[in-house]
C-alpha atoms as a PDB file:
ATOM      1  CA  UNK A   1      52.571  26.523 193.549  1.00  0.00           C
ATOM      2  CA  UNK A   2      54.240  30.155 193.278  1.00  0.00           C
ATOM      3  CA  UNK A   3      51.202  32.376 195.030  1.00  0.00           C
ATOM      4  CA  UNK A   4      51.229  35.666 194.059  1.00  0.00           C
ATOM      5  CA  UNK A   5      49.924  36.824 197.807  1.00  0.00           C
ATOM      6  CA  UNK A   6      51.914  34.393 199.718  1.00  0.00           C
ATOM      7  CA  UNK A   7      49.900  35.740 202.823  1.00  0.00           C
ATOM      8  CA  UNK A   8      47.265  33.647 201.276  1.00  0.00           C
ATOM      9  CA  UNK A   9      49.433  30.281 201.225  1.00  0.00           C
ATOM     10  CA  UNK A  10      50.002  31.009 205.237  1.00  0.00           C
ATOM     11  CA  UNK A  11      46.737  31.857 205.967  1.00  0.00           C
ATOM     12  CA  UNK A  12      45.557  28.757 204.423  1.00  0.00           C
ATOM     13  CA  UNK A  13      47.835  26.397 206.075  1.00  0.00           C
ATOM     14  CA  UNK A  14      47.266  28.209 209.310  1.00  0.00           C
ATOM     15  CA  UNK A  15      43.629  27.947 208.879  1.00  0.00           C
ATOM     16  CA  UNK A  16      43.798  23.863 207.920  1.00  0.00           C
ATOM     17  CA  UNK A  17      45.937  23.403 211.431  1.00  0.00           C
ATOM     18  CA  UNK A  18      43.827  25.133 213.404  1.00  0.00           C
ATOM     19  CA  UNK A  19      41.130  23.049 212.100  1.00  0.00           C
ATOM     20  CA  UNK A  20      42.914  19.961 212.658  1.00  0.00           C
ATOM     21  CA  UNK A  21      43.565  20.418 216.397  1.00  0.00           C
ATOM     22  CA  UNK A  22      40.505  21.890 217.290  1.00  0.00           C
ATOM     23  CA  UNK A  23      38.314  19.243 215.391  1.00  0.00           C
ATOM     24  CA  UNK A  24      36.744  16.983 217.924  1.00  0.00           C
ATOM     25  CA  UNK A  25      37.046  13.170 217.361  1.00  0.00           C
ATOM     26  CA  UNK A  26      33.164  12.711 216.911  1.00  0.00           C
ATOM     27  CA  UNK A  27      33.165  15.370 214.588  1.00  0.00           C
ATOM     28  CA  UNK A  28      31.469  13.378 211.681  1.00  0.00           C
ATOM     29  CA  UNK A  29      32.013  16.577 208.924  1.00  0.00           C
ATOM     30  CA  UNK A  30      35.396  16.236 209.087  1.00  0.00           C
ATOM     31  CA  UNK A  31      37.945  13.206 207.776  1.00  0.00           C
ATOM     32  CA  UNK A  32      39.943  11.210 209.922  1.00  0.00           C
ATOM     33  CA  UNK A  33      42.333   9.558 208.164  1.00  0.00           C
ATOM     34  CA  UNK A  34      45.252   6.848 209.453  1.00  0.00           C
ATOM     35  CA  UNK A  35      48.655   7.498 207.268  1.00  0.00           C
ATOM     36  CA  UNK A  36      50.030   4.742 205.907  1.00  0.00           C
ATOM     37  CA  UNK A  37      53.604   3.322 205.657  1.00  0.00           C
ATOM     38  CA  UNK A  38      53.907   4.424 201.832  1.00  0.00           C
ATOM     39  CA  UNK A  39      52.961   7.676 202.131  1.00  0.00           C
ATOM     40  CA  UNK A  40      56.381   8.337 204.779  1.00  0.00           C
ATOM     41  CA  UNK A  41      57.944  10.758 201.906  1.00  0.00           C
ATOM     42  CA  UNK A  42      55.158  11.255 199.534  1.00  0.00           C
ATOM     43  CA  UNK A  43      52.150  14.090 200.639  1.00  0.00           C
ATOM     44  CA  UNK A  44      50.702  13.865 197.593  1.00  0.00           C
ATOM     45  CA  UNK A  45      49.360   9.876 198.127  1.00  0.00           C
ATOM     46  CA  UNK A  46      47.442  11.035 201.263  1.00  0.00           C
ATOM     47  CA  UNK A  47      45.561  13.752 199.158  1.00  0.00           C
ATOM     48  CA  UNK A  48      44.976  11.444 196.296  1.00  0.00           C
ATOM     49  CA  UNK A  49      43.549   9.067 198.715  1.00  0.00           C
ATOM     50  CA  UNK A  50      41.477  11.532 201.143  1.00  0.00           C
ATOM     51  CA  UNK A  51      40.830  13.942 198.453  1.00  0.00           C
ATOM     52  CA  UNK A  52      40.601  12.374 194.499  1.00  0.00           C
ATOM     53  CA  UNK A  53      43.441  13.947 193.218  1.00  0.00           C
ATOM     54  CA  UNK A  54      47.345  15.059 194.604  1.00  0.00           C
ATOM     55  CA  UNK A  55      47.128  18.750 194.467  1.00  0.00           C
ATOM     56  CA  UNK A  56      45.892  19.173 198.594  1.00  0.00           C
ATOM     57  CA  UNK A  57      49.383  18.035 199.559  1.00  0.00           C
ATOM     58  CA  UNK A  58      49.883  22.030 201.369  1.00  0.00           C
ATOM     59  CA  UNK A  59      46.380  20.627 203.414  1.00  0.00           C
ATOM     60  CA  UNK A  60      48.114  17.387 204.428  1.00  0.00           C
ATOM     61  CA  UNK A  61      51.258  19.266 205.387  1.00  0.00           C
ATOM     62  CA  UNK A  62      49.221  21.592 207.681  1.00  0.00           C
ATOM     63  CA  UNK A  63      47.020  19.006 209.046  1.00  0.00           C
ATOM     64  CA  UNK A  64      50.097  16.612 209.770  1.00  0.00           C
ATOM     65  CA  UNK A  65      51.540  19.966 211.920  1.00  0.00           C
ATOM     66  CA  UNK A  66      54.725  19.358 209.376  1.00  0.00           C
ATOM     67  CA  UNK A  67      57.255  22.587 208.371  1.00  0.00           C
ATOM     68  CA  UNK A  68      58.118  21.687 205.079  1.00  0.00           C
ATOM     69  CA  UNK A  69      56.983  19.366 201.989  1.00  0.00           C
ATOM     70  CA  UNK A  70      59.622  17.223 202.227  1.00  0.00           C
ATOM     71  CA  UNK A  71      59.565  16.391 206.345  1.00  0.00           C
ATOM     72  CA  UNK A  72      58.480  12.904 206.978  1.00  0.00           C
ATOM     73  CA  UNK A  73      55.094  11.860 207.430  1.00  0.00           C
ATOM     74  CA  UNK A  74      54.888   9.984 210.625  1.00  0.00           C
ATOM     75  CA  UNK A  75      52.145   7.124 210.709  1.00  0.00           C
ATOM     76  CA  UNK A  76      49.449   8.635 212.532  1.00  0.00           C
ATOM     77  CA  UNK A  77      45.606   9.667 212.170  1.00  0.00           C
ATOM     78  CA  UNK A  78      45.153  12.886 210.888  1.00  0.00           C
ATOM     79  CA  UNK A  79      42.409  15.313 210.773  1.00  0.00           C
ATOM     80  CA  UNK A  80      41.235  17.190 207.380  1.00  0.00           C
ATOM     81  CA  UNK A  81      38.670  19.271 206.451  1.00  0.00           C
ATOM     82  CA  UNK A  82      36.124  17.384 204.236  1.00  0.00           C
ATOM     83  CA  UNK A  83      35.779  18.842 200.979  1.00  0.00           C
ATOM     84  CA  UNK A  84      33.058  21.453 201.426  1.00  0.00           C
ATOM     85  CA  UNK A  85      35.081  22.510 204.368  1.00  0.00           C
ATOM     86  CA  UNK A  86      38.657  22.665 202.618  1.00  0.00           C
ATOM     87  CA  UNK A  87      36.911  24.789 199.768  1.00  0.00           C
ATOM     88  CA  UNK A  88      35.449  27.149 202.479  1.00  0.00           C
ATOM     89  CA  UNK A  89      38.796  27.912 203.976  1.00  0.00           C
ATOM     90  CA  UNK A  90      40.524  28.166 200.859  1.00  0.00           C
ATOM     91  CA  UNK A  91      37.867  30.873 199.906  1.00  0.00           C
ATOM     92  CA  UNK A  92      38.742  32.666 203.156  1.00  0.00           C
ATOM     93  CA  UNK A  93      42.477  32.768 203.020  1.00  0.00           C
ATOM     94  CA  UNK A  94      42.505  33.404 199.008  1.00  0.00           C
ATOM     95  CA  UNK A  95      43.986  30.091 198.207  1.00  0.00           C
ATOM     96  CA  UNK A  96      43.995  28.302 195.614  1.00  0.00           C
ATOM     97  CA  UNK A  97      46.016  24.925 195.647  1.00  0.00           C
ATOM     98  CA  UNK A  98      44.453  23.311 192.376  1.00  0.00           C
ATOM     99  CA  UNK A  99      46.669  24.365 188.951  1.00  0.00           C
ATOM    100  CA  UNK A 100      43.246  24.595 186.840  1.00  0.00           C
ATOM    101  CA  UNK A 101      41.921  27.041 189.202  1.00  0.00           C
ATOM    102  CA  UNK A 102      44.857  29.667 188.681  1.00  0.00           C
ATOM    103  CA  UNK A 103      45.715  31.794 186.708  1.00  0.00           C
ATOM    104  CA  UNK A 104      48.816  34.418 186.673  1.00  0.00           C
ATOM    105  CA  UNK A 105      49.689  32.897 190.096  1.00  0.00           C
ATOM    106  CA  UNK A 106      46.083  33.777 191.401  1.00  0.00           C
ATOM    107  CA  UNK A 107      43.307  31.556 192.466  1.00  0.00           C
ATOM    108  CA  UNK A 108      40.764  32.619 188.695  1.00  0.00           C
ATOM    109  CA  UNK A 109      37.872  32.611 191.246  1.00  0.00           C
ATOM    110  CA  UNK A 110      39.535  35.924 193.136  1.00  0.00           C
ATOM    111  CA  UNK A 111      38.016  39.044 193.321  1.00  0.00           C
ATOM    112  CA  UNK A 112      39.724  41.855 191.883  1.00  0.00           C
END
């Protein structure tokens, strides 16, 4: 997931935390979500469970508050955008986490 403006990688995991610690528990847009023993070392199981497929892992990360891909995964609820949501913020920080969606190392749906 080499981004060719890695501003846009930041901004997007900055924008997914910010969401998940000001979401408010009755929020019912976005996904609350309790991790699960198995998923301790493996990001990409929470995204194929919340999200369909494993490519949100840099969401779970950010929602999680976790530095690095490989940093445990406590078992805890977490709060993530809902898809509409997660493809609004993505839009605003120029992200574009999904390997079909990029081209060159750029999201295809970029302007310019």
């Amino acid at each position: 997931m080499i981004e060719q403006d890695t501003r846009a990688a930041k901004a997007f995991y900055q924008a997914v935390r910010k969401f998940a610690e000001s979401t408010k528990p009755w929020d019912t847009t976005a996904i609350f979500y309790e991790t699960k023993p198995d998923e301790y070392l493996d990001l990409t199981l929470v995204s194929q469970r919340v999200y369909g497929r494993r490519d949100e892992f840099l969401a779970v990360m950010a929602a999680a508050g976790l530095d690095t891909v490989d940093q445990p995964l406590p078992q805890k609820r977490i709060t993530l955008p809902s898809e509409g949501q997660l493809y609004a913020i993505k839009r605003r920080a120029g992200f574009e986490s999904i390997a079909g969606y990029r081209e060159n190392f750029a999201p295809t749906w970029a302007e310019g």
